[in-house]
N, C-alpha and C. Protein backbone atom coordinates (compact mmCIF):
# COMPACT_ATOMS: atom_id res chain seq x y z
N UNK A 1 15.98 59.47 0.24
CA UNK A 1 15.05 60.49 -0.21
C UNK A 1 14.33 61.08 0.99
N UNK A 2 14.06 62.40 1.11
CA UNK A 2 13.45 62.93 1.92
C UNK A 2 11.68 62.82 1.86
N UNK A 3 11.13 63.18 3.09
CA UNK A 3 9.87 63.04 2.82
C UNK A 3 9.23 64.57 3.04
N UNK A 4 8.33 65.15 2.31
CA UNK A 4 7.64 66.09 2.66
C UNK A 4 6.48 66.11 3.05
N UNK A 5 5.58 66.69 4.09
CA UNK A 5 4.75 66.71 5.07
C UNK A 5 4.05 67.40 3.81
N UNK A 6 2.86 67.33 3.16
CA UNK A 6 1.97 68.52 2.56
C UNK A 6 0.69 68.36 3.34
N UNK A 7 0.58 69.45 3.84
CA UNK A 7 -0.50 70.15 5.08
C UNK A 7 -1.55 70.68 3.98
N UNK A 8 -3.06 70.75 4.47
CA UNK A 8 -4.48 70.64 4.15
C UNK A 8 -4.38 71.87 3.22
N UNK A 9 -3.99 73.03 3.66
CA UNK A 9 -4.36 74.47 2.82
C UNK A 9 -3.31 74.20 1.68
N UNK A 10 -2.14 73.63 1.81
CA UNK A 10 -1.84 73.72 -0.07
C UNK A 10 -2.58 72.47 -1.09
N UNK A 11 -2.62 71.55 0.15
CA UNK A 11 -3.71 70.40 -1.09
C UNK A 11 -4.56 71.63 -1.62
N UNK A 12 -5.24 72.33 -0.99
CA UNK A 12 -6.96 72.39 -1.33
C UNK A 12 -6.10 73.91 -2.15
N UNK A 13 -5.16 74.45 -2.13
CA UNK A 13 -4.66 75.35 -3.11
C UNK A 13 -4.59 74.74 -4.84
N UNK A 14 -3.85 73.67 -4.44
CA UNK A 14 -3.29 72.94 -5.71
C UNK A 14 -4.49 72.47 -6.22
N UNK A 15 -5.32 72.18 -6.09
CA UNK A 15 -6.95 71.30 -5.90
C UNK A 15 -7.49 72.84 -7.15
N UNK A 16 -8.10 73.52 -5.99
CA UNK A 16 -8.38 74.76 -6.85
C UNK A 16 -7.23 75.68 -7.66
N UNK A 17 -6.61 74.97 -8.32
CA UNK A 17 -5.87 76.07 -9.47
C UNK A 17 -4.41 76.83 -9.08
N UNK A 18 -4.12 76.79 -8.18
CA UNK A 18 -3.03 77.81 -7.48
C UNK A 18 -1.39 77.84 -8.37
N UNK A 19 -1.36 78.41 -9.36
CA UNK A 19 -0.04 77.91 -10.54
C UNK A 19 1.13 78.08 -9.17
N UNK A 20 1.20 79.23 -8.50
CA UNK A 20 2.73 78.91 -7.40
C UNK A 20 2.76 77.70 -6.81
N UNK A 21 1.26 77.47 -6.45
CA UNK A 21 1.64 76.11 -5.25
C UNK A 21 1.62 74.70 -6.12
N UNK A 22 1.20 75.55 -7.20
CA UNK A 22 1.60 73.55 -8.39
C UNK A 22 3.06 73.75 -8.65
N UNK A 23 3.38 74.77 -8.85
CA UNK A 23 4.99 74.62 -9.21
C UNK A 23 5.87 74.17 -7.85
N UNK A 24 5.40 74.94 -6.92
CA UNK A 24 6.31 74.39 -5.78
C UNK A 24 6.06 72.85 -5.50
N UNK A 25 4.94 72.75 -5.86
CA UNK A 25 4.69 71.22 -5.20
C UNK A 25 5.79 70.15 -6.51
N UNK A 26 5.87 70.58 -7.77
CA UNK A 26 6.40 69.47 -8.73
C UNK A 26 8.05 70.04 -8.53
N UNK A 27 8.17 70.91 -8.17
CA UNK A 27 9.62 71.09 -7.73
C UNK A 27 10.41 70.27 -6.68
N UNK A 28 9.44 69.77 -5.20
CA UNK A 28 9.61 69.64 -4.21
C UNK A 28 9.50 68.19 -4.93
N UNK A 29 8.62 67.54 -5.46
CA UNK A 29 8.43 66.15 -5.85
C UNK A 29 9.61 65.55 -6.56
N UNK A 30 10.26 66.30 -7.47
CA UNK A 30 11.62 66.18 -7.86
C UNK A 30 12.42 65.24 -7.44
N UNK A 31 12.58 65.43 -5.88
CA UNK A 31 13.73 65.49 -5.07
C UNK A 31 12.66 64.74 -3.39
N UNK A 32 12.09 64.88 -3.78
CA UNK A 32 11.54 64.70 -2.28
C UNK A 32 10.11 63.45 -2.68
N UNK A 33 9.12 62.52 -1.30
CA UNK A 33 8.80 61.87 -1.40
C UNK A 33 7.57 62.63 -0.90
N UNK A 34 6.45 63.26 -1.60
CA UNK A 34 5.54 63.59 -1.01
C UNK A 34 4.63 63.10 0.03
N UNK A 35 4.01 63.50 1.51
CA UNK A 35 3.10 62.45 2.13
C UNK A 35 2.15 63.61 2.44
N UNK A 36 1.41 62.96 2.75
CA UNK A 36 0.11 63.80 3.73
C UNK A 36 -0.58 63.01 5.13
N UNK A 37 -0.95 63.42 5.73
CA UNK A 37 -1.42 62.96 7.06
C UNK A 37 -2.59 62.06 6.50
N UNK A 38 -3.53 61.24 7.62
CA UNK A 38 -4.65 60.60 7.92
C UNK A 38 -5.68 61.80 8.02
N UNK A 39 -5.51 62.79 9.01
CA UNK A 39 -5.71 63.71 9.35
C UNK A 39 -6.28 64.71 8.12
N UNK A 40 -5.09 65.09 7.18
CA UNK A 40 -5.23 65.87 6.16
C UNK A 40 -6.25 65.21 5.18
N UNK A 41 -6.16 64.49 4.57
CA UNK A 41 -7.35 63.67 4.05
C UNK A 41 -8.33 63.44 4.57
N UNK A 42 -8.85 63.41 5.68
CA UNK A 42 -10.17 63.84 6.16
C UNK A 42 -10.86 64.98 6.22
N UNK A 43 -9.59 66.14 6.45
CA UNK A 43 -9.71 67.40 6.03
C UNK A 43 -10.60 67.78 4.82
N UNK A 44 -9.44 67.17 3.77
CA UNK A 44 -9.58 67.17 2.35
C UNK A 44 -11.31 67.05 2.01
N UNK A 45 -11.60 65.64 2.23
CA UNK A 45 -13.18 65.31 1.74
C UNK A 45 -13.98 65.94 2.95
N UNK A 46 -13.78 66.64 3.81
CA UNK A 46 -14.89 67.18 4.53
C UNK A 46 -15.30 68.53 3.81
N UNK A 47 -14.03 69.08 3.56
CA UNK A 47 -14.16 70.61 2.91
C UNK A 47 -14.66 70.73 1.59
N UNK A 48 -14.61 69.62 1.01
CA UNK A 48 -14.64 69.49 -0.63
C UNK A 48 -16.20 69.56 -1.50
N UNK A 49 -16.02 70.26 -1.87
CA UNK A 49 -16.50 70.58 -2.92
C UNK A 49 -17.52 69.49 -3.98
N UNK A 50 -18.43 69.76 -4.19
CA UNK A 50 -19.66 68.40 -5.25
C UNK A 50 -18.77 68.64 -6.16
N UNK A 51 -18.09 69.73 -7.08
CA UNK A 51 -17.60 69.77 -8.36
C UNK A 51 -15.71 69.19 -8.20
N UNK A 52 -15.48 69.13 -6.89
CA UNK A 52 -14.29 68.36 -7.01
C UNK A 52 -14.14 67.38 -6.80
N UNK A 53 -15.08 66.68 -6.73
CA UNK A 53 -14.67 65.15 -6.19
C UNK A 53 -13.91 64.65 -7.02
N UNK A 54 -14.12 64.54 -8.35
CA UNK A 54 -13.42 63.39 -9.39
C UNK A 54 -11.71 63.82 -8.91
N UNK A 55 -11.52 65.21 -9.07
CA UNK A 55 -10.23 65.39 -9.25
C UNK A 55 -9.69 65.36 -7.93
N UNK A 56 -10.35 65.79 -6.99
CA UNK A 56 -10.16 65.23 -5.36
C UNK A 56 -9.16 63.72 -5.45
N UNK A 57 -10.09 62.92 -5.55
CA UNK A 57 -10.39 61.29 -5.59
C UNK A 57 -8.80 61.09 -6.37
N UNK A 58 -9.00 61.61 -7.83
CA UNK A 58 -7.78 61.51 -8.17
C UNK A 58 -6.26 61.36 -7.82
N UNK A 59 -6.20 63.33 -7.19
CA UNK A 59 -5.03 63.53 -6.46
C UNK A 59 -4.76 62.28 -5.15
N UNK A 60 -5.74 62.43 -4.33
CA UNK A 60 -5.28 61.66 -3.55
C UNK A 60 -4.60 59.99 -3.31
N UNK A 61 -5.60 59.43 -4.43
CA UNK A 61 -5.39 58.11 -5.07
C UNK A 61 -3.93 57.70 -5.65
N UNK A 62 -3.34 58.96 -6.08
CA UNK A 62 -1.96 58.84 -6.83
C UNK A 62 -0.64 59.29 -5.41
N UNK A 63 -1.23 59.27 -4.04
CA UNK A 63 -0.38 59.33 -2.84
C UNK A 63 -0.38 57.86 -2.30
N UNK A 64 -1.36 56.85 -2.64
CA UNK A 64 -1.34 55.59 -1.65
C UNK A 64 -0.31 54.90 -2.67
């Protein structure tokens, strides 16, 4: 299985609502092993949002 790199601006797309980048992302998941950086997740909760945390917390929780 391949692995895919998902970089900070489509998390925080998919995060806030983005229907292309949710479809590409469950397309790519299909077939592929999603990862994200150390890096990107620090990203993630620096930029984030008081009203996203829960679903923040979520997404990310379902990558470890």
């Amino acid at each position: 299985m391949r692995q895919v790199v998902v970089d900070t601006d489509v998390l925080i797309l998919h995060l806030r609502g983005n229907e292309s980048v949710r479809a590409m992302l469950r397309e790519a998941a299909q077939d592929s092993l999603l990862c994200c950086s150390a890096i990107t997740i620090g990203e993630i909760h620096a930029g984030m949002r008081d009203e996203e945390l829960e679903k923040t917390v979520k997404l990310l929780d379902t990558w470890r």
